[in-house]
C-alpha atoms as a PDB file:
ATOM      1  CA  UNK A   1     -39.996  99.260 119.853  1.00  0.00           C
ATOM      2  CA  UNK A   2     -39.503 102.550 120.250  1.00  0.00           C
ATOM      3  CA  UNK A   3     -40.601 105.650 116.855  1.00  0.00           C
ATOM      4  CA  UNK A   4     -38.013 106.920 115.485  1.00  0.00           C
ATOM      5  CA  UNK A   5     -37.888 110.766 115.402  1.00  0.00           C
ATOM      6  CA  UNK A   6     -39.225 111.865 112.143  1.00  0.00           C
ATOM      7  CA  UNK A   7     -37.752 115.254 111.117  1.00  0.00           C
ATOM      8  CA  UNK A   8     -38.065 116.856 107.723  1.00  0.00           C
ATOM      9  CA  UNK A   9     -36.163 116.032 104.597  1.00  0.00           C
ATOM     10  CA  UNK A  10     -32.887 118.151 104.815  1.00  0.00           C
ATOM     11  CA  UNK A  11     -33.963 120.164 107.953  1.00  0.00           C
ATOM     12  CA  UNK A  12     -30.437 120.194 109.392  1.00  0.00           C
ATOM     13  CA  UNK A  13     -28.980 121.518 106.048  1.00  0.00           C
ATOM     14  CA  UNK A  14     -31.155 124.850 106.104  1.00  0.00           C
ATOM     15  CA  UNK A  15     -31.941 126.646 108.801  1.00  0.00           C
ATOM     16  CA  UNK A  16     -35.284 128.424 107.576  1.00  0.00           C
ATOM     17  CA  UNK A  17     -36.186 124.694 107.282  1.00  0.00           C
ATOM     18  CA  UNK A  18     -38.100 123.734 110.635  1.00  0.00           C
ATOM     19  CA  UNK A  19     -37.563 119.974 112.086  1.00  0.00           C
ATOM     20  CA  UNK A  20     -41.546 119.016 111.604  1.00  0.00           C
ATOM     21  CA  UNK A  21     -42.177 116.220 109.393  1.00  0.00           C
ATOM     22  CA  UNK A  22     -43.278 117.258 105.729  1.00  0.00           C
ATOM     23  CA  UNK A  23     -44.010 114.530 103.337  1.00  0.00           C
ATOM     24  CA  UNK A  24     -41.228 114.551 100.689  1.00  0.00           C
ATOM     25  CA  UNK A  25     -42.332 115.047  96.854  1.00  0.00           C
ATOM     26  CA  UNK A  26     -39.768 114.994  95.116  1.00  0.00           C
ATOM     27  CA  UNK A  27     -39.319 112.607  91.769  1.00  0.00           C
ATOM     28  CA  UNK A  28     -35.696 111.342  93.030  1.00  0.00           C
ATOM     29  CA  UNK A  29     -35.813 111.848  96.691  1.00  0.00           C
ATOM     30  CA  UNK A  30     -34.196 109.252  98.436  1.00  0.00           C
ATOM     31  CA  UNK A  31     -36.227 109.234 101.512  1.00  0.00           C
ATOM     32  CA  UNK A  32     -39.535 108.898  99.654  1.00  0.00           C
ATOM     33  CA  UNK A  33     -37.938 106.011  97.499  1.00  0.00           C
ATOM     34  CA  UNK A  34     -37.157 104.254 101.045  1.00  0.00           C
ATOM     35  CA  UNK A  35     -33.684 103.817 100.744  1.00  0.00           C
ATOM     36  CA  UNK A  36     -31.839 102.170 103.881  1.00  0.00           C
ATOM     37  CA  UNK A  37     -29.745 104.843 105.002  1.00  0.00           C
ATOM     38  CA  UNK A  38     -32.082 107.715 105.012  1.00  0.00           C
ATOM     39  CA  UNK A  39     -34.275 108.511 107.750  1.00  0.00           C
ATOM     40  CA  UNK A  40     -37.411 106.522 108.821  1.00  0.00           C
ATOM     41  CA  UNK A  41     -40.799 107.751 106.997  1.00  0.00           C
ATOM     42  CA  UNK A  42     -43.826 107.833 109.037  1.00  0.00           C
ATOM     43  CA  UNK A  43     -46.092 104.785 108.146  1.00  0.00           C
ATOM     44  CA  UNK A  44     -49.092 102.978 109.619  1.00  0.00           C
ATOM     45  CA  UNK A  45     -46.724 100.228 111.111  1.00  0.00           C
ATOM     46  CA  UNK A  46     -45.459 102.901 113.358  1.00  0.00           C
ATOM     47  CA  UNK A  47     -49.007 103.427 115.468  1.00  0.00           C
ATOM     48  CA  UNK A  48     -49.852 103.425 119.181  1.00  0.00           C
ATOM     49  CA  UNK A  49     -51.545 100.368 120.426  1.00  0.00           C
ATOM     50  CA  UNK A  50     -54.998 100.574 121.131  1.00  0.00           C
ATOM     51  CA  UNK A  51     -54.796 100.181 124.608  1.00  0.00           C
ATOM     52  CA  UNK A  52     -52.717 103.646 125.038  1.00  0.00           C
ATOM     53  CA  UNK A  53     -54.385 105.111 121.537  1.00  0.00           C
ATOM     54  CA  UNK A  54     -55.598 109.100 123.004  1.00  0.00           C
ATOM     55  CA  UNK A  55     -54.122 108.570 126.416  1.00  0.00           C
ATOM     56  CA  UNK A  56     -52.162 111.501 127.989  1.00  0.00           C
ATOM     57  CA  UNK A  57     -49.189 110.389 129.091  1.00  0.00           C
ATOM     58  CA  UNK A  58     -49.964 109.954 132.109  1.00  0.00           C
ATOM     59  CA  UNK A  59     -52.101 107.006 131.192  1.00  0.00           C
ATOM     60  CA  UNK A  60     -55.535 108.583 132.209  1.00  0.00           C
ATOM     61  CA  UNK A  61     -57.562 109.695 130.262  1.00  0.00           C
ATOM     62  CA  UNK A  62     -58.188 113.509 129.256  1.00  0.00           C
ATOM     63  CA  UNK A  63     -61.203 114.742 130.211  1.00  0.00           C
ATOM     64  CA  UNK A  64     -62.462 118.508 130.363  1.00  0.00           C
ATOM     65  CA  UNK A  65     -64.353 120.016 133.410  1.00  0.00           C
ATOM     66  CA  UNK A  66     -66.263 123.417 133.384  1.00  0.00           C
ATOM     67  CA  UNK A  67     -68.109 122.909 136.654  1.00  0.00           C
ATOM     68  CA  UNK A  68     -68.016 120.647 139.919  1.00  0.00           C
ATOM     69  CA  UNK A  69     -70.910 117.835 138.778  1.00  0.00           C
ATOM     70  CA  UNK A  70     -68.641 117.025 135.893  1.00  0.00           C
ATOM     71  CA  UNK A  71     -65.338 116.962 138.018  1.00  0.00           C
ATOM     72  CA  UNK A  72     -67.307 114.070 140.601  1.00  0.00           C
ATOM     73  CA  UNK A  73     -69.126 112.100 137.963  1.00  0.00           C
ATOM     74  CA  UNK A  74     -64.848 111.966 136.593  1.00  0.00           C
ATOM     75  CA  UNK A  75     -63.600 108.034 137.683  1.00  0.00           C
ATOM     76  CA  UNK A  76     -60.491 108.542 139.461  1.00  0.00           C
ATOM     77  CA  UNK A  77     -58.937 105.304 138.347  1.00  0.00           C
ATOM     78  CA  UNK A  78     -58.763 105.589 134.724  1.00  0.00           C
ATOM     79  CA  UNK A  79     -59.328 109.822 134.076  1.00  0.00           C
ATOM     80  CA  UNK A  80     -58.135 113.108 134.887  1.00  0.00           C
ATOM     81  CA  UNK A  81     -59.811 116.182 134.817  1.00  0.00           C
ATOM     82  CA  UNK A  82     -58.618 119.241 132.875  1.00  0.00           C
ATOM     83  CA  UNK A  83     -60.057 122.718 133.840  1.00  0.00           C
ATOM     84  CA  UNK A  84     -61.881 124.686 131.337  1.00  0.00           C
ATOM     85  CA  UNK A  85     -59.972 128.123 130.101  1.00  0.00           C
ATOM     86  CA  UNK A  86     -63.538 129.560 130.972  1.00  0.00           C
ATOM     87  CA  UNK A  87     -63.583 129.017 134.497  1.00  0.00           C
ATOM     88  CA  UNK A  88     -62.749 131.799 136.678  1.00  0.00           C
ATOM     89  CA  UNK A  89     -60.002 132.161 139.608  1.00  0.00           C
ATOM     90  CA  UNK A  90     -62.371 131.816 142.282  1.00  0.00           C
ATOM     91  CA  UNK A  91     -64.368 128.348 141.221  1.00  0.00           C
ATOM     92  CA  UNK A  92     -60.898 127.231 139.865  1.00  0.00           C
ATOM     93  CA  UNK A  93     -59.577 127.244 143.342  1.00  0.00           C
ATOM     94  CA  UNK A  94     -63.253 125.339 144.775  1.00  0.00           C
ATOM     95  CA  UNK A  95     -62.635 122.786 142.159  1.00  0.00           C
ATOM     96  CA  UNK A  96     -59.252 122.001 142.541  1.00  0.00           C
ATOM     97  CA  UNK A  97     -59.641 121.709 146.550  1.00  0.00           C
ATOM     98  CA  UNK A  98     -62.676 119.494 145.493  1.00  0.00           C
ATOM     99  CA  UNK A  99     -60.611 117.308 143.239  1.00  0.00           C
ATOM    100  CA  UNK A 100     -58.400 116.811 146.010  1.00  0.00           C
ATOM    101  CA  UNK A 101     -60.653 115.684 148.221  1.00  0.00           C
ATOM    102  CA  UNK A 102     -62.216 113.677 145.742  1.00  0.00           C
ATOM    103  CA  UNK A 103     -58.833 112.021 144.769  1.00  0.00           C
ATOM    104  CA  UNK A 104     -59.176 113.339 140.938  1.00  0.00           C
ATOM    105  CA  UNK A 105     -56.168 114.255 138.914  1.00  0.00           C
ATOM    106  CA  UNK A 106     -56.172 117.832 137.875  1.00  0.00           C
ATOM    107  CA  UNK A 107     -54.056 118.157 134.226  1.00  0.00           C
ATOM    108  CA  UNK A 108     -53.539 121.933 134.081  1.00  0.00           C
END
């Protein structure tokens, strides 16, 4: 089963009002009161499974890198590397050549 979208109460009425999901407050609000034609609250019944629980979604998981020892000890099977913001031009290049090589998925 697929989530539904949740979107703020009223967001399409207002347009200072952004789509993200606020928890509605109000005393007499329909949504928070459930009622079957208003849109879907998030709940706990909506959740990932377990199995795909902090997966990208690519299905591997997310894994940072700063140097080359941590991109080969990566298992290309179930993770992907991401390259740290702090890594320069130069190495960025060696590790992504290396990564190829290696068979790793780069992320970024």
């Amino acid at each position: 089963m697929r989530k539904p979208k949740f979107r703020r109460q009223e967001w399409h009425r207002y347009k200072k009002l952004g789509q993200k999901w606020r928890k509605t407050r109000g005393k007499t609000s329909k949504t928070r009161r459930y009622e079957g034609r208003k849109p879907a609250m998030p709940t706990i019944g909506y959740c990932s499974p377990k199995a795909t629980k902090g997966l990208h979604p690519s299905g591997y998981q997310d894994v940072l890198v700063c140097n080359l020892n941590e991109l080969e000890k990566l298992d290309p099977a179930t993770q992907a590397g991401r390259i740290s913001s702090t890594v320069g031009f130069k190495k960025r290049e060696v590790m992504l050549q290396k990564a190829k090589e290696l068979g790793i998925k780069v992320l970024n």
